[in-house]
Protein backbone atom coordinates (compact mmCIF):
# COMPACT_ATOMS: atom_id res chain seq x y z
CA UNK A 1 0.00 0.00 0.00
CA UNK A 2 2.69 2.38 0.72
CA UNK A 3 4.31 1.78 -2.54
CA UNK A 4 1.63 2.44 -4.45
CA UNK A 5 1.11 5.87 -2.53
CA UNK A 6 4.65 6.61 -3.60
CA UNK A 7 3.77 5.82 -6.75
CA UNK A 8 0.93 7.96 -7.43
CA UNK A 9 2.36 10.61 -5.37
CA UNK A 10 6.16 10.50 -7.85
CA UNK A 11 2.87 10.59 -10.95
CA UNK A 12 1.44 13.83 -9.23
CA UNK A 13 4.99 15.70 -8.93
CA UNK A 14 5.97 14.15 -12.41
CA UNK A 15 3.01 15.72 -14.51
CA UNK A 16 2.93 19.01 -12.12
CA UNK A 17 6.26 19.98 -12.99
CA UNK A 18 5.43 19.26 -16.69
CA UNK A 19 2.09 21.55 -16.72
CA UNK A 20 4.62 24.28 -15.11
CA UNK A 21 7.32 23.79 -17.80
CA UNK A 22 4.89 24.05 -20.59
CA UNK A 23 3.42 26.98 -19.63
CA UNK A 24 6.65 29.41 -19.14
CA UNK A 25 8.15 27.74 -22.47
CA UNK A 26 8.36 29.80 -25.31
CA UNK A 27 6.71 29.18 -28.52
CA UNK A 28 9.67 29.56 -30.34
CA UNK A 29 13.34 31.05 -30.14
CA UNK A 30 15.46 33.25 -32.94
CA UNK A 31 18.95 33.27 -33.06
CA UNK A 32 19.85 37.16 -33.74
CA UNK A 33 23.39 37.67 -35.60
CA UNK A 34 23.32 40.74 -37.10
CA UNK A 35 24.93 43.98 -38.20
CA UNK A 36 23.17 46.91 -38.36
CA UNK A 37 25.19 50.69 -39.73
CA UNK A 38 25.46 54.03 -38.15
CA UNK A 39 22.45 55.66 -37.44
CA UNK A 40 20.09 52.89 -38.97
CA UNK A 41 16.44 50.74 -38.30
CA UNK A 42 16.60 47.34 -38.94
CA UNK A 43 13.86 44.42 -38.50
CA UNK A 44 15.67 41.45 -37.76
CA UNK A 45 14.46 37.92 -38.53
CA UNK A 46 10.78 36.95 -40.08
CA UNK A 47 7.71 38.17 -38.00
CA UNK A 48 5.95 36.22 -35.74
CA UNK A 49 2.35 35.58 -34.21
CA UNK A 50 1.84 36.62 -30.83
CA UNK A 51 -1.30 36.88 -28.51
CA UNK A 52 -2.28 39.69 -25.30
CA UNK A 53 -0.63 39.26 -22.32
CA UNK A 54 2.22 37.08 -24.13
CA UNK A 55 6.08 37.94 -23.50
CA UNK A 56 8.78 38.13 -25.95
CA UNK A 57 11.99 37.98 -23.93
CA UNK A 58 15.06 39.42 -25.65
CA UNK A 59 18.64 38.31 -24.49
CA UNK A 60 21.57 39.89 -26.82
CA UNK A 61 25.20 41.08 -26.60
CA UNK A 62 26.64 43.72 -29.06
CA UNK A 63 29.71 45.47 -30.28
CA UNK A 64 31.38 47.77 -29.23
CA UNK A 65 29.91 47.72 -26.01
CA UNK A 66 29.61 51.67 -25.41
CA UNK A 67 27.46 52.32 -28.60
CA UNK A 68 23.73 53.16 -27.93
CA UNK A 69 21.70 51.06 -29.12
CA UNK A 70 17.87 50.28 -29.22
CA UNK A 71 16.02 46.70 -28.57
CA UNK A 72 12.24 45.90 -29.40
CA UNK A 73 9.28 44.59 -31.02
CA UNK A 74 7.34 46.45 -33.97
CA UNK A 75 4.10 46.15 -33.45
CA UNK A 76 1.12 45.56 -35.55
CA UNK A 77 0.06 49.33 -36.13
CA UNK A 78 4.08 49.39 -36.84
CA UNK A 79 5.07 51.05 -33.91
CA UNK A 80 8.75 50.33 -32.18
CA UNK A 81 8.36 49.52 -28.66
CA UNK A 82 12.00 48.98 -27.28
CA UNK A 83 14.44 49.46 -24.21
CA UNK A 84 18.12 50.68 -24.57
CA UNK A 85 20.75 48.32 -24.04
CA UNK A 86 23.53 48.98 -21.45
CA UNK A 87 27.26 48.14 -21.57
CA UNK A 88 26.96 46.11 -24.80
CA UNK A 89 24.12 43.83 -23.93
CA UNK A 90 20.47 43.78 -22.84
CA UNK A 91 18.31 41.19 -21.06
CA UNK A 92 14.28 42.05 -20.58
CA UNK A 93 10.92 41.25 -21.25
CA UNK A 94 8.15 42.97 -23.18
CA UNK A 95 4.10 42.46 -22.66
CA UNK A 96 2.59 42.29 -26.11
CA UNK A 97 -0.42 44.92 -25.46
CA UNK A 98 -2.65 42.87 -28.58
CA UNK A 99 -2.72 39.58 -30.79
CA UNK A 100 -1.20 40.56 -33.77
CA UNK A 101 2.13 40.01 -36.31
CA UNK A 102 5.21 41.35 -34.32
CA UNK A 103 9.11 41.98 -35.84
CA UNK A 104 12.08 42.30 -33.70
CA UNK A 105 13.80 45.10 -34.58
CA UNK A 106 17.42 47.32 -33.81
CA UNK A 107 17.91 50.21 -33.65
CA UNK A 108 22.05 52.05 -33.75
CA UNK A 109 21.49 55.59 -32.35
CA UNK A 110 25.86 55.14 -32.60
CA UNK A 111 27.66 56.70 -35.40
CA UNK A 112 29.84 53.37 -36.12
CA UNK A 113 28.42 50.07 -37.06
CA UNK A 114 27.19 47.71 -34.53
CA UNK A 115 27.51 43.67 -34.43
CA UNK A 116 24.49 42.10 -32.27
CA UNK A 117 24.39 38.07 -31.25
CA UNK A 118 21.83 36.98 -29.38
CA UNK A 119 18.53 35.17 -29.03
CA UNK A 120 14.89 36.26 -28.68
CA UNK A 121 12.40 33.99 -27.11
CA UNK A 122 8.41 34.33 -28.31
């Protein structure tokens, strides 16, 4: 009896910690290797589906590190929704405010080109 209460309870654990997992995964990640001029806009990567109240997490490193430079979504009434990296790399989350088509998108305020590696998660 007290195995199979073990059992069942190892069952319970097992497929709570796989409902958590699912739910914080992302629907898909995008490797980001790009480089993007002086002074210039650039959507990076294809555009992808996203719903309210979803996050798209963006984790990237760029070169040279004291450049000033610009990380976010475009959104579906093509508006750029970003926060500024900081000592050549930025790390945050953004709230999609609507279901729509999203791009991920640079921008180089810096008057020298800038490299950027990295992965977004959405």
């Amino acid at each position: 009896m007290k195995k199979v209460f073990a059992l069942l309870v190892s069952i319970i654990v097992v497929f709570s910690l796989t409902i958590s997992v699912a739910a914080v995964a992302p629907k898909a990640v995008s490797d980001v290797d790009a480089t993007i001029r002086a002074n210039s806009f650039a959507r990076i990567g294809s555009s992808f589906t996203m719903e309210s109240g979803d996050t798209v997490t963006i984790n990237c490193t760029y070169s040279p590190k004291d450049a000033n430079v610009d990380f976010g979504i475009i959104t579906p009434e093509n508006k750029f929704r970003y926060l500024s990296g900081k000592s050549g790399s930025c790390k945050f989350a953004i709230e999609i405010p609507e279901t729509g088509t999203y791009y991920f998108a640079v921008n180089n305020n810096a008057n020298e080109t800038v490299r950027v590696l990295g992965f977004v998660y959405y």
